[in-house]
Protein backbone atom coordinates (compact mmCIF):
# COMPACT_ATOMS: atom_id res chain seq x y z
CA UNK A 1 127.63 77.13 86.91
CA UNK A 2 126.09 77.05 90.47
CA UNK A 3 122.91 77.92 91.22
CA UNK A 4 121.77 81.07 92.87
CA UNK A 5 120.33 80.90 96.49
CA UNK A 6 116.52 80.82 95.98
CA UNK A 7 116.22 83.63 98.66
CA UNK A 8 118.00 85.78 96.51
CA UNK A 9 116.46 84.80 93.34
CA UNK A 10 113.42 86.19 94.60
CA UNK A 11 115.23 89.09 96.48
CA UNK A 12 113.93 87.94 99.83
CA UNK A 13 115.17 87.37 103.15
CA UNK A 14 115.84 83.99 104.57
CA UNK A 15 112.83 84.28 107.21
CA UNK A 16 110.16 86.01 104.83
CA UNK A 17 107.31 85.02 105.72
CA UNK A 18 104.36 83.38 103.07
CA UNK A 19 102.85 86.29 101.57
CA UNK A 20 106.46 88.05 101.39
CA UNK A 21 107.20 85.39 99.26
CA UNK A 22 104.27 85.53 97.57
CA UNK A 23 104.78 89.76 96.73
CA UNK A 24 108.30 89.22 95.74
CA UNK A 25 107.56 86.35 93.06
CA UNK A 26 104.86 88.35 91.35
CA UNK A 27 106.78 91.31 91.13
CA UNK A 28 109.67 89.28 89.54
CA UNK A 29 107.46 86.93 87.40
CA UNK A 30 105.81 90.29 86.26
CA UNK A 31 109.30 91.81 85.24
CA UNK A 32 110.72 88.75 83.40
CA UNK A 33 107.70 87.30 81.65
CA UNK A 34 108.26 85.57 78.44
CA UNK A 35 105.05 88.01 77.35
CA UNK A 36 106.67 91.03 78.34
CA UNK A 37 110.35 90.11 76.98
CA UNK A 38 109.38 88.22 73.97
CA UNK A 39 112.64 87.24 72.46
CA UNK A 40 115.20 87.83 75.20
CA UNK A 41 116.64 84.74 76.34
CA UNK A 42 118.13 86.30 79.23
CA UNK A 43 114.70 87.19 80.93
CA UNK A 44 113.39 83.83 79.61
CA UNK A 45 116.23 82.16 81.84
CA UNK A 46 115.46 84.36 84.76
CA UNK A 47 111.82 83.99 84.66
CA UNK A 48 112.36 80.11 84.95
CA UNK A 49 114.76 80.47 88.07
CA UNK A 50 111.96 82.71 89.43
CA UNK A 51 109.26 79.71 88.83
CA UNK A 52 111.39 77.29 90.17
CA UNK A 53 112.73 78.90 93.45
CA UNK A 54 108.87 80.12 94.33
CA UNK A 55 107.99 76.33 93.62
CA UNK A 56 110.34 75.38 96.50
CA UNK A 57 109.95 77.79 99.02
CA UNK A 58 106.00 78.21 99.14
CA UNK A 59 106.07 74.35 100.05
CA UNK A 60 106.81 74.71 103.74
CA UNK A 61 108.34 71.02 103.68
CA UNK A 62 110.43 71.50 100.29
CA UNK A 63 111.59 75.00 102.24
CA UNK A 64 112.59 72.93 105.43
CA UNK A 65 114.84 70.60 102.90
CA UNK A 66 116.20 73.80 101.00
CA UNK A 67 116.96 75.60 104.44
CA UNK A 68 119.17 72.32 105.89
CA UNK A 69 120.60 71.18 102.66
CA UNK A 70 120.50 73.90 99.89
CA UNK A 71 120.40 72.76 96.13
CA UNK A 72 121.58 69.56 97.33
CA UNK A 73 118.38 68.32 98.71
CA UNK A 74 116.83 68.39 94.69
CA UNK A 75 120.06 67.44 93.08
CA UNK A 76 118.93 63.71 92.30
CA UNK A 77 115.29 64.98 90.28
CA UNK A 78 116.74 67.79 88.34
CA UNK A 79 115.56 71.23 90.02
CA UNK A 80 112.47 72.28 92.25
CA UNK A 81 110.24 68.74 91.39
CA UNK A 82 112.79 66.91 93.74
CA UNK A 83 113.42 63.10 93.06
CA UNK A 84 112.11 60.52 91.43
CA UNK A 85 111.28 62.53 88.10
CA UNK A 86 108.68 64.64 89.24
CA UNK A 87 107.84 63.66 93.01
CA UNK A 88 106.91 66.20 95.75
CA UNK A 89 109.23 66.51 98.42
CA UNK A 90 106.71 65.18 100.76
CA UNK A 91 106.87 62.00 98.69
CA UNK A 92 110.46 62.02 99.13
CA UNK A 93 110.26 62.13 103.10
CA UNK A 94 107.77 59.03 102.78
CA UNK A 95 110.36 57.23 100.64
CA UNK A 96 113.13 57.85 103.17
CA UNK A 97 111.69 56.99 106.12
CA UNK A 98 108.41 55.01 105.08
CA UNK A 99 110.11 51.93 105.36
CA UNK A 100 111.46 52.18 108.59
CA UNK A 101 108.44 53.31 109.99
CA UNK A 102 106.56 50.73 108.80
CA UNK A 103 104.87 52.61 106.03
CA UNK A 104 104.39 51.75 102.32
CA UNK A 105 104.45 55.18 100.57
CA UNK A 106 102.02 58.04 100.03
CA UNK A 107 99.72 55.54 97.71
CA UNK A 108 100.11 54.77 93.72
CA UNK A 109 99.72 57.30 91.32
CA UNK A 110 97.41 57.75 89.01
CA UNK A 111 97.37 57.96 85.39
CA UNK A 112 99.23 60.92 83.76
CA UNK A 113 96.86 63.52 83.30
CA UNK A 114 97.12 65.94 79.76
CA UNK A 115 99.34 68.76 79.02
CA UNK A 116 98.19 72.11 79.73
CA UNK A 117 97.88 74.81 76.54
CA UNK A 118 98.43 77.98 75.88
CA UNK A 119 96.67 80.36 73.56
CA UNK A 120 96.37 83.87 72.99
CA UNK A 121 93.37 86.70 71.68
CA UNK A 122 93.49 90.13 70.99
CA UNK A 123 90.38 92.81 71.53
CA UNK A 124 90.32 96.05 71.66
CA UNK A 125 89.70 98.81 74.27
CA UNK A 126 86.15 98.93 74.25
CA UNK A 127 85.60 94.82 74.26
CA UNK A 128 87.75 94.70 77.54
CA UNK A 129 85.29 97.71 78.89
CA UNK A 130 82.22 95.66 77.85
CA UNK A 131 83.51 92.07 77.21
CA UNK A 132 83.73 90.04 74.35
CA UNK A 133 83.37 86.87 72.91
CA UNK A 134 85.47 85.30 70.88
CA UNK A 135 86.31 81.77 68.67
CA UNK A 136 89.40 80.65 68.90
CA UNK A 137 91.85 77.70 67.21
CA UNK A 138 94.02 75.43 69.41
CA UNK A 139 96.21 72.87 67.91
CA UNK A 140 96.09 69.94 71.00
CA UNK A 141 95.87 66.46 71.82
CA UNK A 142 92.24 64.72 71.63
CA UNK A 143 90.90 61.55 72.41
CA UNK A 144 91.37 59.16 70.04
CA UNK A 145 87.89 58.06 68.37
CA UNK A 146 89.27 54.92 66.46
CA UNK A 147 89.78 53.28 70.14
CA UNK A 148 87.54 55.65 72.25
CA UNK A 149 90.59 57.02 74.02
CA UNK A 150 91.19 53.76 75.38
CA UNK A 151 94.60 53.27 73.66
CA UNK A 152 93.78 49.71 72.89
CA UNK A 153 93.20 48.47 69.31
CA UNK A 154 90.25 46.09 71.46
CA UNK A 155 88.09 49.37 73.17
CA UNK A 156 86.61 47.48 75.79
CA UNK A 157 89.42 45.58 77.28
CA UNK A 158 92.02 48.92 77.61
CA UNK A 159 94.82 48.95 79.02
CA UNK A 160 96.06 46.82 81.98
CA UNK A 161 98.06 47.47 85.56
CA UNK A 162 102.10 47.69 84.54
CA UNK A 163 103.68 44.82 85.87
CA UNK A 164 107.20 46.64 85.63
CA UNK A 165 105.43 48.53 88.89
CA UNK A 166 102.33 47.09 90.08
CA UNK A 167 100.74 50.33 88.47
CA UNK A 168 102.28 52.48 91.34
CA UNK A 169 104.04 54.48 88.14
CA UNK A 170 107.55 54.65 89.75
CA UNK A 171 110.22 51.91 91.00
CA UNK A 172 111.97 52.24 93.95
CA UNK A 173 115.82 52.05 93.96
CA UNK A 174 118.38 52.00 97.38
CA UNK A 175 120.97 54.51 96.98
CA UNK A 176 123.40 54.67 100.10
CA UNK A 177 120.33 55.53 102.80
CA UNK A 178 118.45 57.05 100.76
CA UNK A 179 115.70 54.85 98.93
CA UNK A 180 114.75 56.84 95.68
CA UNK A 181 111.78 56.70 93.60
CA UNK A 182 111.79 57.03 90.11
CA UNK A 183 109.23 56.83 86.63
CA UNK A 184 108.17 53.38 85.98
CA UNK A 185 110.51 53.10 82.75
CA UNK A 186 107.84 50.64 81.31
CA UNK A 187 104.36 52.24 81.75
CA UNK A 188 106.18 56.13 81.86
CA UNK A 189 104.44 56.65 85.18
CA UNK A 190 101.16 55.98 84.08
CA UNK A 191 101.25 52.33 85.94
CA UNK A 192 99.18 51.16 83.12
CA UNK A 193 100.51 49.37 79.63
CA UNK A 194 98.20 48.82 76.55
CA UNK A 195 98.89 45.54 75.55
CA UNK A 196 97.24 45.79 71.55
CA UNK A 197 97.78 48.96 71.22
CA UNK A 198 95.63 51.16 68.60
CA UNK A 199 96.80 51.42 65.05
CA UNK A 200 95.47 55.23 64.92
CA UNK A 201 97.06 56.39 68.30
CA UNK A 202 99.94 53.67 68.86
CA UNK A 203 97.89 53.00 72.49
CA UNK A 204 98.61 57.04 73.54
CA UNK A 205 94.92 57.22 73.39
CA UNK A 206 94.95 61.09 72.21
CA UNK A 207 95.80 62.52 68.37
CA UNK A 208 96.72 65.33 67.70
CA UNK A 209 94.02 68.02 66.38
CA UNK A 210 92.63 71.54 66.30
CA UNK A 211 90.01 72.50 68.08
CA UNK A 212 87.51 75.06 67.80
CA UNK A 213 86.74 76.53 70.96
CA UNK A 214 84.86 79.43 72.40
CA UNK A 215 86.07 82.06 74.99
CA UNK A 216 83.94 84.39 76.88
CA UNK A 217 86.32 87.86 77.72
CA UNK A 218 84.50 88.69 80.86
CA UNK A 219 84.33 92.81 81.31
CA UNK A 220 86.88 94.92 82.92
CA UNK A 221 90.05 92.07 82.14
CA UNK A 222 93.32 94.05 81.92
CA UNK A 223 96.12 93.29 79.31
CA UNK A 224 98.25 89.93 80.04
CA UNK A 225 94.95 88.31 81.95
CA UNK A 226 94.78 84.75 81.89
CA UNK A 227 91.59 82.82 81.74
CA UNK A 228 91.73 79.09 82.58
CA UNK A 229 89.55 76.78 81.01
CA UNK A 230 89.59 74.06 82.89
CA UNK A 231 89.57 70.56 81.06
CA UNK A 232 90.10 71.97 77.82
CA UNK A 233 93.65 71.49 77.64
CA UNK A 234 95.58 68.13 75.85
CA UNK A 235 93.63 64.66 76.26
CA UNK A 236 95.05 62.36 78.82
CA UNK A 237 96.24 58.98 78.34
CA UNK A 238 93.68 56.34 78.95
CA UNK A 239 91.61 56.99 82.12
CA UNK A 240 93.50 60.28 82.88
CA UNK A 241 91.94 63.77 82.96
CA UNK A 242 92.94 66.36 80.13
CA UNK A 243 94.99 69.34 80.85
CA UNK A 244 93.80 73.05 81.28
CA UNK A 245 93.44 75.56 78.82
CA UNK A 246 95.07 79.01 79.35
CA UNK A 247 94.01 81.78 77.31
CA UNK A 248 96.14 85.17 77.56
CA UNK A 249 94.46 88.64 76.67
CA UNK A 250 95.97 91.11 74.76
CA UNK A 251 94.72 94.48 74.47
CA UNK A 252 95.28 97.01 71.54
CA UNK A 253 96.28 100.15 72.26
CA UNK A 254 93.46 102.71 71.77
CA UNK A 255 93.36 106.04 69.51
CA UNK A 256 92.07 108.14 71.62
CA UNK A 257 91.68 106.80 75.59
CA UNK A 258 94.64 105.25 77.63
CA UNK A 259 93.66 102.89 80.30
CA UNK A 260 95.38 103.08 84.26
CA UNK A 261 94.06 100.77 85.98
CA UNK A 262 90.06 101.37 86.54
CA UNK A 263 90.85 105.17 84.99
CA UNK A 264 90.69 106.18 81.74
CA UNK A 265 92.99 109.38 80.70
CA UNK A 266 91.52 111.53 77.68
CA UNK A 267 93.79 114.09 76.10
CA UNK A 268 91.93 116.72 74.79
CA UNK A 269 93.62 119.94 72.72
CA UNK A 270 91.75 123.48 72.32
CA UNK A 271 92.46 126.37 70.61
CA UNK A 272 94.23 128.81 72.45
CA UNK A 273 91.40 131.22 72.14
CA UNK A 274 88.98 128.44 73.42
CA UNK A 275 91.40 128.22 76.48
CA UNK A 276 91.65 132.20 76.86
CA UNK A 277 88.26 132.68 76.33
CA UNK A 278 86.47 129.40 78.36
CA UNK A 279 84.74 126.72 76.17
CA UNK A 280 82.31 123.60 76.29
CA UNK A 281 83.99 121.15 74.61
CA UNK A 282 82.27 117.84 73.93
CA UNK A 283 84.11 114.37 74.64
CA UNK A 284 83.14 110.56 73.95
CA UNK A 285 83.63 108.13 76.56
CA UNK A 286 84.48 104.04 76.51
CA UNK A 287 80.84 103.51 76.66
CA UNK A 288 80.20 105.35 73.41
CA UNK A 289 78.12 108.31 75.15
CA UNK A 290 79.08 111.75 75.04
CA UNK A 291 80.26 114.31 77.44
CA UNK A 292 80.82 117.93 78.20
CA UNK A 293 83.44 119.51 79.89
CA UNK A 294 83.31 122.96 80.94
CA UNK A 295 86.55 124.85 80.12
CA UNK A 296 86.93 127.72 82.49
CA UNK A 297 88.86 131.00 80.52
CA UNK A 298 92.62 131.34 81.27
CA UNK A 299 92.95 127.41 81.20
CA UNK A 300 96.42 126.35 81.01
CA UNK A 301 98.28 123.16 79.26
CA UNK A 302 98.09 120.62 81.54
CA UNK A 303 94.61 120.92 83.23
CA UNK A 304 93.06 118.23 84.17
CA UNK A 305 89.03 117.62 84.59
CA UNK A 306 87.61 114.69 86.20
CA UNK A 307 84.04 112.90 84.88
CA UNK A 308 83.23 110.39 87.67
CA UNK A 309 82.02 106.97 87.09
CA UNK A 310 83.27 107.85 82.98
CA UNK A 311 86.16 105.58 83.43
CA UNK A 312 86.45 101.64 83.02
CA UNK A 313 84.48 99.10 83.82
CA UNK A 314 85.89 97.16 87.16
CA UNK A 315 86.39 93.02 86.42
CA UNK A 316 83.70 91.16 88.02
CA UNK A 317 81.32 94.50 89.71
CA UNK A 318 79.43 96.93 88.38
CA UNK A 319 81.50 100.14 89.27
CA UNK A 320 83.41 102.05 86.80
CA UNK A 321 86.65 104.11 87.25
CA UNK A 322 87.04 107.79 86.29
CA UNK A 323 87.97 109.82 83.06
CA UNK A 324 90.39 112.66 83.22
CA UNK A 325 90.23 115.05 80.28
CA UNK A 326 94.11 116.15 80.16
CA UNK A 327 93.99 119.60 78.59
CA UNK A 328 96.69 120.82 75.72
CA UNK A 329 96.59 123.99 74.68
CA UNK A 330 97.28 124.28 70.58
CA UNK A 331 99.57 126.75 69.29
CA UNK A 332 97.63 127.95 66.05
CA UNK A 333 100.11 127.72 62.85
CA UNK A 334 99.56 128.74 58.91
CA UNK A 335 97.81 132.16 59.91
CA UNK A 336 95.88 133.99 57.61
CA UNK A 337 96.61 137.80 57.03
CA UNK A 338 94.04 139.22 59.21
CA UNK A 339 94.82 136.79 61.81
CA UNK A 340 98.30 137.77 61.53
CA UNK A 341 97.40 141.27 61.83
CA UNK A 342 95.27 140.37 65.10
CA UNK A 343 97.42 138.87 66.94
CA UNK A 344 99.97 141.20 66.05
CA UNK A 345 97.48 144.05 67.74
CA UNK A 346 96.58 141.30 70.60
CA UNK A 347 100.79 140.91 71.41
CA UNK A 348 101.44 144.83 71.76
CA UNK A 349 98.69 144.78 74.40
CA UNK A 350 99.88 141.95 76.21
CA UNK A 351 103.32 143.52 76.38
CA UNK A 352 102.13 146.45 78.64
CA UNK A 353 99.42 144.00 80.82
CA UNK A 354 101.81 141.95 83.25
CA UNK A 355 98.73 140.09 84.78
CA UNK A 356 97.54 138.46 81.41
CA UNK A 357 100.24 136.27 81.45
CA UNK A 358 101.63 136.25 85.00
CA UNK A 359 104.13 132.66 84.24
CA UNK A 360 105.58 134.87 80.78
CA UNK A 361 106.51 138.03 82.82
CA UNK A 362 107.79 136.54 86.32
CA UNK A 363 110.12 133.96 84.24
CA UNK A 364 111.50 137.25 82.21
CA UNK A 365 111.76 139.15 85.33
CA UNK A 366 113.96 136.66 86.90
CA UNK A 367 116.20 136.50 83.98
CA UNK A 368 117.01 139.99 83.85
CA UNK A 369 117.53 139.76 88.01
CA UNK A 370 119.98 137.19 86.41
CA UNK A 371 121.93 138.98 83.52
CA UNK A 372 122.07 141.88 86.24
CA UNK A 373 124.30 139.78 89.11
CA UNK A 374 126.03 138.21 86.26
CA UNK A 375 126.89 141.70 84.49
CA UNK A 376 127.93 142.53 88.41
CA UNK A 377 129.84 139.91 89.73
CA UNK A 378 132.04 139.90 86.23
């Protein structure tokens, strides 16, 4: 199957400009991440097209290649890394036209650095308000201590340049005009070989392990943040640097407040007398104070009360957000006689006092305007 255009992947125009780009692959990443679509493989697929046409067009020089010769310009790497198994496009211009300028390349690469990781914690409402701390469990890749992550079964000697490619981690190969780079098939692209390799690791240099690691939740994060810990991701292979560690944040959804944004919404009910009458009602807040609200009489369902600076704590400052107390007005059910008996009294007053309940007696007066053209017009 062919491959959508990249501009319309990410619902752009051809000549969007950078931060275009940049609005229109968060919005999509946001709709079609694996964390918000767990188990459809649909959005899974569409998330990755998202990823991979962003990849291309925020790189001005991949963008200039995509613009001129569409898909065709990544067809020999597999997708937006380009050729040569994982080479920029920049690296690609070098290898076209480094030789005839006189050039030899863009430099060797280094060692192939560890696999990022991905792990996940859940805390509740009030630890994202105040942050939290917590201990988490990551299976990964460590450093192997039988050859201190050397790889070699001898730790001081290591491991020595690839001869397959003078440790540059990729061969060269002439394919029509274009000269293409690819991984060094005998180091991988690390353009170093262990010659006596380690028993424990088989000269990797990492094992694989679970690690105990600590994660500060900093105050005001939102659900789906992600907190890099740099370094803490998989071990490298022998003189490479390890991986990151992404941690995602889940937050639990809360009894009694729901969080928009830096706002908190609190829905309170009353008693219909407390609303006909007025009230002072008392409500918590995320902090674990309390609060009154001052319920004026003839409140409706629906009212809404703001407490400034109640609301949530905002990531990295010290201000807070508002709370708005959402009023409901309770129907009262399972009457007892006497109550019965006073509302009863209560309702044939009401009946002859239009301006107690203004809503009740306009709505009734339209429908009999209503039943009156209908009776008329039939």
């Amino acid at each position: 199957m062919a491959k959508q255009d990249y501009y319309a992947t990410l619902g752009v125009a051809r000549e969007a400009s950078s931060d275009d780009l940049k609005k229109a692959y968060r919005k999509a990443a946001m709709q079609y991440h694996p964390d918000r679509n767990q188990g459809d493989t649909v959005a899974e697929a569409k998330f990755k097209e998202v990823n991979e046409a962003y990849e291309v067009l925020k790189d001005d020089q991949k963008r200039a290649a995509y613009d001129r010769f569409g898909h065709a310009a990544f067809e020999q790497g597999g997708g937006a890394q380009g050729f040569g198994g994982g080479e920029g496009l920049g690296d690609i211009f070098d290898q076209m036209f480094g030789e005839f300028m006189g050039g030899g390349g863009r430099g060797r690469r280094g060692p192939r650095g560890g696999a990022d990781v991905r792990a996940g914690v859940e805390i509740s409402l009030e630890e994202a308000f105040k942050g939290a701390k917590r201990t988490i469990r990551v299976p990964t890749r460590v450093a192997c201590e039988a050859c201190a992550g050397t790889g070699s079964e001898s730790k001081e000697k290591g491991s020595e340049t690839c001869t397959g490619c003078g440790g540059a981690g990729k061969v060269r190969a002439q394919q029509g005009f274009f000269i293409v780079e690819r991984t060094c098939p005998t180091c991988g692209g690390a353009g170093r070989v262990v010659r006596n390799p380690c028993r424990i690791c088989a000269g990797t240099a990492t094992v694989q392990r679970e690690r105990s690691l600590n994660v500060d939740v900093p105050a005001g994060v939102e659900d789906g943040t992600r907190i890099r810990l740099t370094g803490q991701g998989e071990a490298g292979g022998p003189g490479a640097p390890a991986g990151d560690l992404y941690v995602h944040v889940g937050i639990h959804a809360h009894d009694i407040f729901q969080r928009e944004g830096a706002n908190i919404l609190c829905h309170v009910p009353i008693r219909m007398t407390q609303a006909a009458l007025g009230a002072d009602v008392e409500v918590p807040s995320i902090d674990g104070s309390k609060a009154r609200v001052k319920i004026p009489p003839g409140t409706q369902t629906g009212a809404q009360f703001r407490l400034r600076g109640k609301g949530f704590s905002v990531l990295r400052s010290n201000q807070r957000g508002d709370m708005f107390i959402q009023i409901a007005v309770e129907t009262p059910q399972h009457l007892t006689p006497q109550q019965h008996e006073l509302l009863m009294k209560f309702e044939g007053e009401a009946q002859g006092h239009q301006k107690g309940s203004p809503e009740t007696h306009g709505f009734f007066a339209k429908v009999r305007d209503f039943f009156d053209k209908y009776g008329r017009a039939s």
